[in-house]
PDB file of N, CA and C in Angstrom:
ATOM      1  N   UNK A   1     141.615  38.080  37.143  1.00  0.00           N
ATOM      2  CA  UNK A   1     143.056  38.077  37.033  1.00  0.00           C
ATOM      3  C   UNK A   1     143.593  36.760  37.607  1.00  0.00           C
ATOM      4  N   UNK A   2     144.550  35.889  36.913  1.00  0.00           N
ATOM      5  CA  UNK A   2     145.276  34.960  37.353  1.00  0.00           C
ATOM      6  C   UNK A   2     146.052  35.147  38.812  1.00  0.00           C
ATOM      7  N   UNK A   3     146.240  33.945  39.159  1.00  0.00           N
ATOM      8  CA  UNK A   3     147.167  33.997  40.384  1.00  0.00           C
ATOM      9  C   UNK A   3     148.004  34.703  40.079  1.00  0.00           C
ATOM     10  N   UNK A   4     149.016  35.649  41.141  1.00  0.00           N
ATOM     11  CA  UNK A   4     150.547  36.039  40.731  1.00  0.00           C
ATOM     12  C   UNK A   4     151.148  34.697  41.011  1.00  0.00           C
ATOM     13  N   UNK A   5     152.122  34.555  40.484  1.00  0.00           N
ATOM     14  CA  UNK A   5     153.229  33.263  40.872  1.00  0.00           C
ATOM     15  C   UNK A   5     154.366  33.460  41.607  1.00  0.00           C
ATOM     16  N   UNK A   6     154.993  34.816  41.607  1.00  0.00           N
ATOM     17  CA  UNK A   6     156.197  35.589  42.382  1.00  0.00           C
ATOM     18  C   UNK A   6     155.573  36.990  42.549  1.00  0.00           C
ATOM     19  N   UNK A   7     156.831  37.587  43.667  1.00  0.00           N
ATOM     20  CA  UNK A   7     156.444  38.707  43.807  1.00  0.00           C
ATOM     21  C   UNK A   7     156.728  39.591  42.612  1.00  0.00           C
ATOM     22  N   UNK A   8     157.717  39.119  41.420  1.00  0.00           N
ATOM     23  CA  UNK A   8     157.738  40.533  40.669  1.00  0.00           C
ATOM     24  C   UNK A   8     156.529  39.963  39.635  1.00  0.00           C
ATOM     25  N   UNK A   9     155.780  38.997  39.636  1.00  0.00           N
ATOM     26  CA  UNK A   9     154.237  39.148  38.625  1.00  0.00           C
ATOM     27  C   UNK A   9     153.223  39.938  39.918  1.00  0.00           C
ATOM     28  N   UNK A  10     153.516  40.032  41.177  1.00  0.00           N
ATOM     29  CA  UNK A  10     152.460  40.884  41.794  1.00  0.00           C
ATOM     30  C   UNK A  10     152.917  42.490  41.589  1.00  0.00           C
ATOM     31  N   UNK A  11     154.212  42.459  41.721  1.00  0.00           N
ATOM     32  CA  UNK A  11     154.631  44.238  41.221  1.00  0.00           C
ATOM     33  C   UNK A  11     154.402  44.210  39.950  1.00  0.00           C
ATOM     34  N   UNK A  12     153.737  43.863  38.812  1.00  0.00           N
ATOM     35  CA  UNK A  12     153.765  44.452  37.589  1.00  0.00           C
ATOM     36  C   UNK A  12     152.442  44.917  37.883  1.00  0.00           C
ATOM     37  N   UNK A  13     151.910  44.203  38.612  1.00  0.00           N
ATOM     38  CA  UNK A  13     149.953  44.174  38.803  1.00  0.00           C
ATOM     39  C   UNK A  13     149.521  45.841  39.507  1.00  0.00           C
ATOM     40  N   UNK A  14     150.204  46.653  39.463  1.00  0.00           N
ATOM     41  CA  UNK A  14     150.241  48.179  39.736  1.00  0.00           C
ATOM     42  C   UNK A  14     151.313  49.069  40.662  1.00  0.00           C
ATOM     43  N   UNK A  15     150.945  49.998  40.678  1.00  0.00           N
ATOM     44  CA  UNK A  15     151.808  50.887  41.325  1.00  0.00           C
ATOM     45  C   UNK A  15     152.299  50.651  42.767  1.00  0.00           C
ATOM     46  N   UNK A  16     152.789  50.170  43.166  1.00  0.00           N
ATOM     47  CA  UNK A  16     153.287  49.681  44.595  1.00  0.00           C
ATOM     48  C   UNK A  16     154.896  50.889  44.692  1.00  0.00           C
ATOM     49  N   UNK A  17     154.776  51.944  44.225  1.00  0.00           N
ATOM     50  CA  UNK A  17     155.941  52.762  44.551  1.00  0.00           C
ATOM     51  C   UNK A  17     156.627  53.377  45.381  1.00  0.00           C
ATOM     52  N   UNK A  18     157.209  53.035  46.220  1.00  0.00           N
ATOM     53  CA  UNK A  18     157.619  53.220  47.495  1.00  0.00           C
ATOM     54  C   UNK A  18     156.964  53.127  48.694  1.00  0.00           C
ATOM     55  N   UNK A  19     156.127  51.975  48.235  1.00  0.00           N
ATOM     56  CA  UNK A  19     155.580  50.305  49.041  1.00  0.00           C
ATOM     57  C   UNK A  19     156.420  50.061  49.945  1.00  0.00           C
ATOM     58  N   UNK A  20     156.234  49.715  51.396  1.00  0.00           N
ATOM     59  CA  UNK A  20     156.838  48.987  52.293  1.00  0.00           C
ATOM     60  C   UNK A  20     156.321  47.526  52.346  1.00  0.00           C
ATOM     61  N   UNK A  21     157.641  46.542  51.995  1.00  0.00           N
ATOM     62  CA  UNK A  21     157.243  45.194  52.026  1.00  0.00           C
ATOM     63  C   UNK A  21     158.237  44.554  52.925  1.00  0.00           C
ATOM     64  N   UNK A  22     157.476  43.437  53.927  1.00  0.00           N
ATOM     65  CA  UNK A  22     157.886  42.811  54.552  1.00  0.00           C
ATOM     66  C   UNK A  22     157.618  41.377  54.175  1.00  0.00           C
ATOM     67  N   UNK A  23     159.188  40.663  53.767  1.00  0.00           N
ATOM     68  CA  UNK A  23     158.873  39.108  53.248  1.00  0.00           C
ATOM     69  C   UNK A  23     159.241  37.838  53.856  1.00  0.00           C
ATOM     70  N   UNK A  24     158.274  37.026  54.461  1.00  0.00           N
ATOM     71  CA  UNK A  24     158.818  36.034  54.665  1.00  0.00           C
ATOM     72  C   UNK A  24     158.521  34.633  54.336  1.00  0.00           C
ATOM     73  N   UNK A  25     159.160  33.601  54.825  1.00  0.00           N
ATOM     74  CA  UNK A  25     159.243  32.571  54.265  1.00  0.00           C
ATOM     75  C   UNK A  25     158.327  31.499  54.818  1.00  0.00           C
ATOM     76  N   UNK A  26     157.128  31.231  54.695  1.00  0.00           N
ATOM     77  CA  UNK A  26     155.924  30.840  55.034  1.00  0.00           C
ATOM     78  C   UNK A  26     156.327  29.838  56.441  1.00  0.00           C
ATOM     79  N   UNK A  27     155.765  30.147  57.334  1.00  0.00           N
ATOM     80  CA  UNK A  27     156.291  29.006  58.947  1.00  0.00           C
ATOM     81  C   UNK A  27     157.544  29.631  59.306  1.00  0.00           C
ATOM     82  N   UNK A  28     158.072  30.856  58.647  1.00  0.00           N
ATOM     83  CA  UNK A  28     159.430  31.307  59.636  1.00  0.00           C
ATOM     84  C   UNK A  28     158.978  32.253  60.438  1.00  0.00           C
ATOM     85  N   UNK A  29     159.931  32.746  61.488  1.00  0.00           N
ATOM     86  CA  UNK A  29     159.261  33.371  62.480  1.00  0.00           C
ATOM     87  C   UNK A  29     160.335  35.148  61.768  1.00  0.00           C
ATOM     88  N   UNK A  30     160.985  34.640  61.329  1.00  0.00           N
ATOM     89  CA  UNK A  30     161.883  36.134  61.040  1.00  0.00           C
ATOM     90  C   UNK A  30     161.503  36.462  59.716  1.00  0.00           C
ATOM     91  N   UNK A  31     161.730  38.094  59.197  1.00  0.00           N
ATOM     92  CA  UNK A  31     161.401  38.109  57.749  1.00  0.00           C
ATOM     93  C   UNK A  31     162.791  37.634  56.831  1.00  0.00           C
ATOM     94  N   UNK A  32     162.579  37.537  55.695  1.00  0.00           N
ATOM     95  CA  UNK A  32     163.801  37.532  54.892  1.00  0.00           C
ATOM     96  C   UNK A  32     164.275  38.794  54.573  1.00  0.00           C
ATOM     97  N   UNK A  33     163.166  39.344  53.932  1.00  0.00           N
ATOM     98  CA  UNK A  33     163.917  40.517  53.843  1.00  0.00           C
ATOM     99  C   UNK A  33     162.414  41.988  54.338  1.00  0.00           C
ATOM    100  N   UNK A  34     163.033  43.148  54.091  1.00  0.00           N
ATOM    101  CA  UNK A  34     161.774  43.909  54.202  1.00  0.00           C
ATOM    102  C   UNK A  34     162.673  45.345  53.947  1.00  0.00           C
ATOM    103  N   UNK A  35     161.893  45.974  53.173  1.00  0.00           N
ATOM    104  CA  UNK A  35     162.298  47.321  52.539  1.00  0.00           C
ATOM    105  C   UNK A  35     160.828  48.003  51.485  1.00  0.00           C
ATOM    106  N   UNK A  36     161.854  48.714  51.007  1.00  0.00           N
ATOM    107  CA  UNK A  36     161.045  49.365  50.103  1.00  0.00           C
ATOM    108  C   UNK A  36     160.309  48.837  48.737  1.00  0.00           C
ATOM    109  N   UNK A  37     159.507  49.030  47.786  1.00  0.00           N
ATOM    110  CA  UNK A  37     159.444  48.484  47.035  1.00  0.00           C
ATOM    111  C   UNK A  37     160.102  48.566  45.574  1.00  0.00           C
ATOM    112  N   UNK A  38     160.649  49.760  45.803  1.00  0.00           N
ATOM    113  CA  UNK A  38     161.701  50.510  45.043  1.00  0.00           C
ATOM    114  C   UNK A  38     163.299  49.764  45.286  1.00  0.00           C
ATOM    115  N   UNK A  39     163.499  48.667  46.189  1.00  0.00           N
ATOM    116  CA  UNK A  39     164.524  48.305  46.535  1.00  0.00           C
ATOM    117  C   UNK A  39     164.733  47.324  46.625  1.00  0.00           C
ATOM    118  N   UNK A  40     163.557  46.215  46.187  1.00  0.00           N
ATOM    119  CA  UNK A  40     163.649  44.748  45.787  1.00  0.00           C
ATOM    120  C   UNK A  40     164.449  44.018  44.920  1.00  0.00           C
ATOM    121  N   UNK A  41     165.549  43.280  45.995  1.00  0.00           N
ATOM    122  CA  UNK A  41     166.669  42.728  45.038  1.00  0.00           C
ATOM    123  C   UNK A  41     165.855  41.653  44.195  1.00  0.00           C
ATOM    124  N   UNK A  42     166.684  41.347  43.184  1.00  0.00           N
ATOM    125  CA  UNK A  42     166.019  40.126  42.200  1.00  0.00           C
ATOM    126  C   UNK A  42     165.652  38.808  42.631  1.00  0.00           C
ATOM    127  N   UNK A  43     166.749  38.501  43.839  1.00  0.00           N
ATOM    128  CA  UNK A  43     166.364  37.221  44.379  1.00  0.00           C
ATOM    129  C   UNK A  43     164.970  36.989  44.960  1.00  0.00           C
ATOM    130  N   UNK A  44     164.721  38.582  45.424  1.00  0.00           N
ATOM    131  CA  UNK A  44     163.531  38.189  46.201  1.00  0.00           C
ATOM    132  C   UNK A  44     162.444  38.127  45.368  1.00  0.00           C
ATOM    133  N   UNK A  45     162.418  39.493  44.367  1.00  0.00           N
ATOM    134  CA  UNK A  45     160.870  39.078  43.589  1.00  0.00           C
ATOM    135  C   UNK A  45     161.101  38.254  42.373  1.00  0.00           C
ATOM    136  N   UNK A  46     162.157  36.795  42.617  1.00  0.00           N
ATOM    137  CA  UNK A  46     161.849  35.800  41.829  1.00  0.00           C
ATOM    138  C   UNK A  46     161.063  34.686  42.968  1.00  0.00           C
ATOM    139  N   UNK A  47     161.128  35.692  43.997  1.00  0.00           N
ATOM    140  CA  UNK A  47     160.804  34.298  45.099  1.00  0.00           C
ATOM    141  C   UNK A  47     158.959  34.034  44.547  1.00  0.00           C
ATOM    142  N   UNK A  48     158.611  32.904  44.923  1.00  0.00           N
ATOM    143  CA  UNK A  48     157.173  32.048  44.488  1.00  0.00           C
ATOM    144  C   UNK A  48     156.238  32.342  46.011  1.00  0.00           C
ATOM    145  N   UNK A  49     154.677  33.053  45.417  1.00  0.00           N
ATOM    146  CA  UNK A  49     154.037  32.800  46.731  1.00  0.00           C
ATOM    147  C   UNK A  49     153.576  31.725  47.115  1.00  0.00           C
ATOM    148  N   UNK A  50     152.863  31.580  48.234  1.00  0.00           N
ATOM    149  CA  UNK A  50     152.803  31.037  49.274  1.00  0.00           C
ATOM    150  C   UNK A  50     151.462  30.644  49.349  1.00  0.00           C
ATOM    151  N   UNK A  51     150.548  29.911  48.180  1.00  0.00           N
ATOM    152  CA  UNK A  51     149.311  29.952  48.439  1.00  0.00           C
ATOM    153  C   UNK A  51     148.388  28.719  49.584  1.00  0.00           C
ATOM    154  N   UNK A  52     149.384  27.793  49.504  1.00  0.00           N
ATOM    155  CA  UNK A  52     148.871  27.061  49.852  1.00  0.00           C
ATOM    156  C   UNK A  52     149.793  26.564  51.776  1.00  0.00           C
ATOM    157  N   UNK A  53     149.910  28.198  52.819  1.00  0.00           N
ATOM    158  CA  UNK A  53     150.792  27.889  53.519  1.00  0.00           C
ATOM    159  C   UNK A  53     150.656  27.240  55.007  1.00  0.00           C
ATOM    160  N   UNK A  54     150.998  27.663  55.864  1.00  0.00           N
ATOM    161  CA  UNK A  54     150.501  27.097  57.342  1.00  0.00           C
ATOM    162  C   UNK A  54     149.374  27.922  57.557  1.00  0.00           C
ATOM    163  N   UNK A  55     148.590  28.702  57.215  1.00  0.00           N
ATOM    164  CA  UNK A  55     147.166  29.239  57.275  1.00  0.00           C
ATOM    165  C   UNK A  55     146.583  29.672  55.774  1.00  0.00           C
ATOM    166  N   UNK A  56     145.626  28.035  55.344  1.00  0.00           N
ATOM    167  CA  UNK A  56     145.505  28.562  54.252  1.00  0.00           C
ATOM    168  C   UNK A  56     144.251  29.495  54.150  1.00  0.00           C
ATOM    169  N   UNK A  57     143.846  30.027  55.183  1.00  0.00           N
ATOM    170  CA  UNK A  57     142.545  31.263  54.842  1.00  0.00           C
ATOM    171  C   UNK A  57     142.860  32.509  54.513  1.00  0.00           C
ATOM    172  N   UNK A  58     145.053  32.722  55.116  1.00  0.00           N
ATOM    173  CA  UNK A  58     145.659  33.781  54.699  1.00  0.00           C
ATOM    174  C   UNK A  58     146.020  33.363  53.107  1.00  0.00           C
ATOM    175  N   UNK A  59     145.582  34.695  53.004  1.00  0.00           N
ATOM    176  CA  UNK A  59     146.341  34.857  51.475  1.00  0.00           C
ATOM    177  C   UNK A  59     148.009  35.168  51.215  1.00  0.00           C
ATOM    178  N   UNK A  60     148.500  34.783  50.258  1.00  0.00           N
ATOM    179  CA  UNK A  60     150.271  34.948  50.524  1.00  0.00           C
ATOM    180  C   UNK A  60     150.555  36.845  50.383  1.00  0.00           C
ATOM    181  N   UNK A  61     149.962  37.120  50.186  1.00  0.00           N
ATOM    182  CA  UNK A  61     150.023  39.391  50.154  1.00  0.00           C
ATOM    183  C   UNK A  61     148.555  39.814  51.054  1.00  0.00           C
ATOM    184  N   UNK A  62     149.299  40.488  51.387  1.00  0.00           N
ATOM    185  CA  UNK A  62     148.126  41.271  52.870  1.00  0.00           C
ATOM    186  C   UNK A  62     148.938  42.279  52.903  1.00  0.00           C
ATOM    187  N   UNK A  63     148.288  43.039  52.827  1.00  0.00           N
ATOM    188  CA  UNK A  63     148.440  44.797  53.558  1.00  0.00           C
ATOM    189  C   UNK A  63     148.027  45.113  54.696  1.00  0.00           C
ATOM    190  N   UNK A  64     148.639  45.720  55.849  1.00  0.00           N
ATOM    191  CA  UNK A  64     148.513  45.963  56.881  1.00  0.00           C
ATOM    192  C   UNK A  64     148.783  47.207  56.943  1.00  0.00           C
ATOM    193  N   UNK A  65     147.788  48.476  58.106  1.00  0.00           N
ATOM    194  CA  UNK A  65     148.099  49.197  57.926  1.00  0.00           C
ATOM    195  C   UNK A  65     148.876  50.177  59.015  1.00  0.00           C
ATOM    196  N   UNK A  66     149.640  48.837  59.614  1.00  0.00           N
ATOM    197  CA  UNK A  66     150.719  49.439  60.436  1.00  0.00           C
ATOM    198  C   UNK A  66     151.377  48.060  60.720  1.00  0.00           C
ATOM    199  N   UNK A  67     152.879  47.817  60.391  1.00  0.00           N
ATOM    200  CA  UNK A  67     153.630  46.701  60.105  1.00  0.00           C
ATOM    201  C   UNK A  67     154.332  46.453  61.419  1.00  0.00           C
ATOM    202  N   UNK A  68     154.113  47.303  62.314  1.00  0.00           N
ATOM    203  CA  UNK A  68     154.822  47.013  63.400  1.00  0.00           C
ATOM    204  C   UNK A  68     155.541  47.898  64.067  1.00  0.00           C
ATOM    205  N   UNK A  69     156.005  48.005  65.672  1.00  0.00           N
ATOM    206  CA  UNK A  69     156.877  49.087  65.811  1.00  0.00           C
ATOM    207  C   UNK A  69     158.493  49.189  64.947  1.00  0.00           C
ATOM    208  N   UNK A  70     158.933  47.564  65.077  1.00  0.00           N
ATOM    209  CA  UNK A  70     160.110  47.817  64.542  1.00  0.00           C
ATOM    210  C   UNK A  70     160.069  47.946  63.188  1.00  0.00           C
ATOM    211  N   UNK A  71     159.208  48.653  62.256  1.00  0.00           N
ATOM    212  CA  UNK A  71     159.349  49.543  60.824  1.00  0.00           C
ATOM    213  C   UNK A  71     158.566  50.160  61.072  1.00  0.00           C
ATOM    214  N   UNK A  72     158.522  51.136  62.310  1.00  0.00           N
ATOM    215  CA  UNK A  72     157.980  52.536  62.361  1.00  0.00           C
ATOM    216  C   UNK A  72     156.289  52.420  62.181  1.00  0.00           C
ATOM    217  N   UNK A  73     155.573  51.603  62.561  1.00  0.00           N
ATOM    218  CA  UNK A  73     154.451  51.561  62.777  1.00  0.00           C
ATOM    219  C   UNK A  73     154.067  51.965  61.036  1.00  0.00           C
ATOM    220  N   UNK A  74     154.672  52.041  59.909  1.00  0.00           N
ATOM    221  CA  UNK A  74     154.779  52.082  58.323  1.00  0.00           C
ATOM    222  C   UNK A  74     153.697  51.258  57.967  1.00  0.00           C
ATOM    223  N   UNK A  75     152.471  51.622  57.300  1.00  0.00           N
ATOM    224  CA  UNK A  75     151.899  50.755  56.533  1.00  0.00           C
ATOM    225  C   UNK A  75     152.807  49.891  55.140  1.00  0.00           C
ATOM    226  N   UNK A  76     152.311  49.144  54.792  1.00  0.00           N
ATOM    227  CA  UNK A  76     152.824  48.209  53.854  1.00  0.00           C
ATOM    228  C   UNK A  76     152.338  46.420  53.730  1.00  0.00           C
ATOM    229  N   UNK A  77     152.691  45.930  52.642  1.00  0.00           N
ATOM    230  CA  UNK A  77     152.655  44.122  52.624  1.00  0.00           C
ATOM    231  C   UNK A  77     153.126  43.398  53.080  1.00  0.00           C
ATOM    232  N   UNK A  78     152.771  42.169  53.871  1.00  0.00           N
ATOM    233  CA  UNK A  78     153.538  41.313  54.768  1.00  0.00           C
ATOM    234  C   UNK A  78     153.063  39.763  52.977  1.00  0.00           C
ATOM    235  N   UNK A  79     154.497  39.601  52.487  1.00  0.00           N
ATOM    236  CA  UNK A  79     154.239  38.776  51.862  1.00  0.00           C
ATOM    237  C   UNK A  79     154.991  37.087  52.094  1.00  0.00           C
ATOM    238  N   UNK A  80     153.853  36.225  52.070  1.00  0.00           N
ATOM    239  CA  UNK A  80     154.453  34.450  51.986  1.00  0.00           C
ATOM    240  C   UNK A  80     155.225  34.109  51.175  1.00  0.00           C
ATOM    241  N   UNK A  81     156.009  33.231  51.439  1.00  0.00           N
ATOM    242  CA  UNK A  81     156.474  32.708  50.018  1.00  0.00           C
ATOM    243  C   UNK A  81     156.669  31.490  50.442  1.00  0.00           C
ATOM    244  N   UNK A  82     157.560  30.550  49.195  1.00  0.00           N
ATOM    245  CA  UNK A  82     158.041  29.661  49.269  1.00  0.00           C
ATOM    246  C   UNK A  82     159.209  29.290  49.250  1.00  0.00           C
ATOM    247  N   UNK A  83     159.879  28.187  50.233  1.00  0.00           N
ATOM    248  CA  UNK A  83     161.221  28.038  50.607  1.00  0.00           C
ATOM    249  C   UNK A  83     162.028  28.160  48.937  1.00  0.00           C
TER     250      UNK A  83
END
């Protein structure tokens, strides 16, 4: 399978249905956004990943299977992008 290029060519790539995603902007320390996957405004999954970012051994989508206390210890994707 080809690279995805944005996040909505990685949501066509299967069922991610009420997916918890956390997105940020590759070297920021805050997310941009983070919700559901059912609730992704357009801006965001036109946003471009992050392949090449400040750690390139990370990949720009990773699943984790606990995102943190502040989203409820929720499994879900911590995704890169580009400014």
């Amino acid at each position: 399978m080809a690279k995805c290029k944005t996040i909505y060519d990685f949501l066509k790539t299967g069922d991610y249905c009420g997916a918890n995603f956390v997105v940020y902007i590759d070297g920021e320390e805050d997310p941009i956004w983070a919700g559901s996957s059912l609730d992704v405004p357009y801006w965001v999954a036109e946003l471009k990943l992050e392949y090449e970012g400040s750690d390139p051994s990370e990949p720009p989508i990773s699943y984790r299977s606990s995102l943190g206390e502040e989203y409820n210890n929720k499994p879900g994707f911590v995704i890169a992008c580009k400014e």
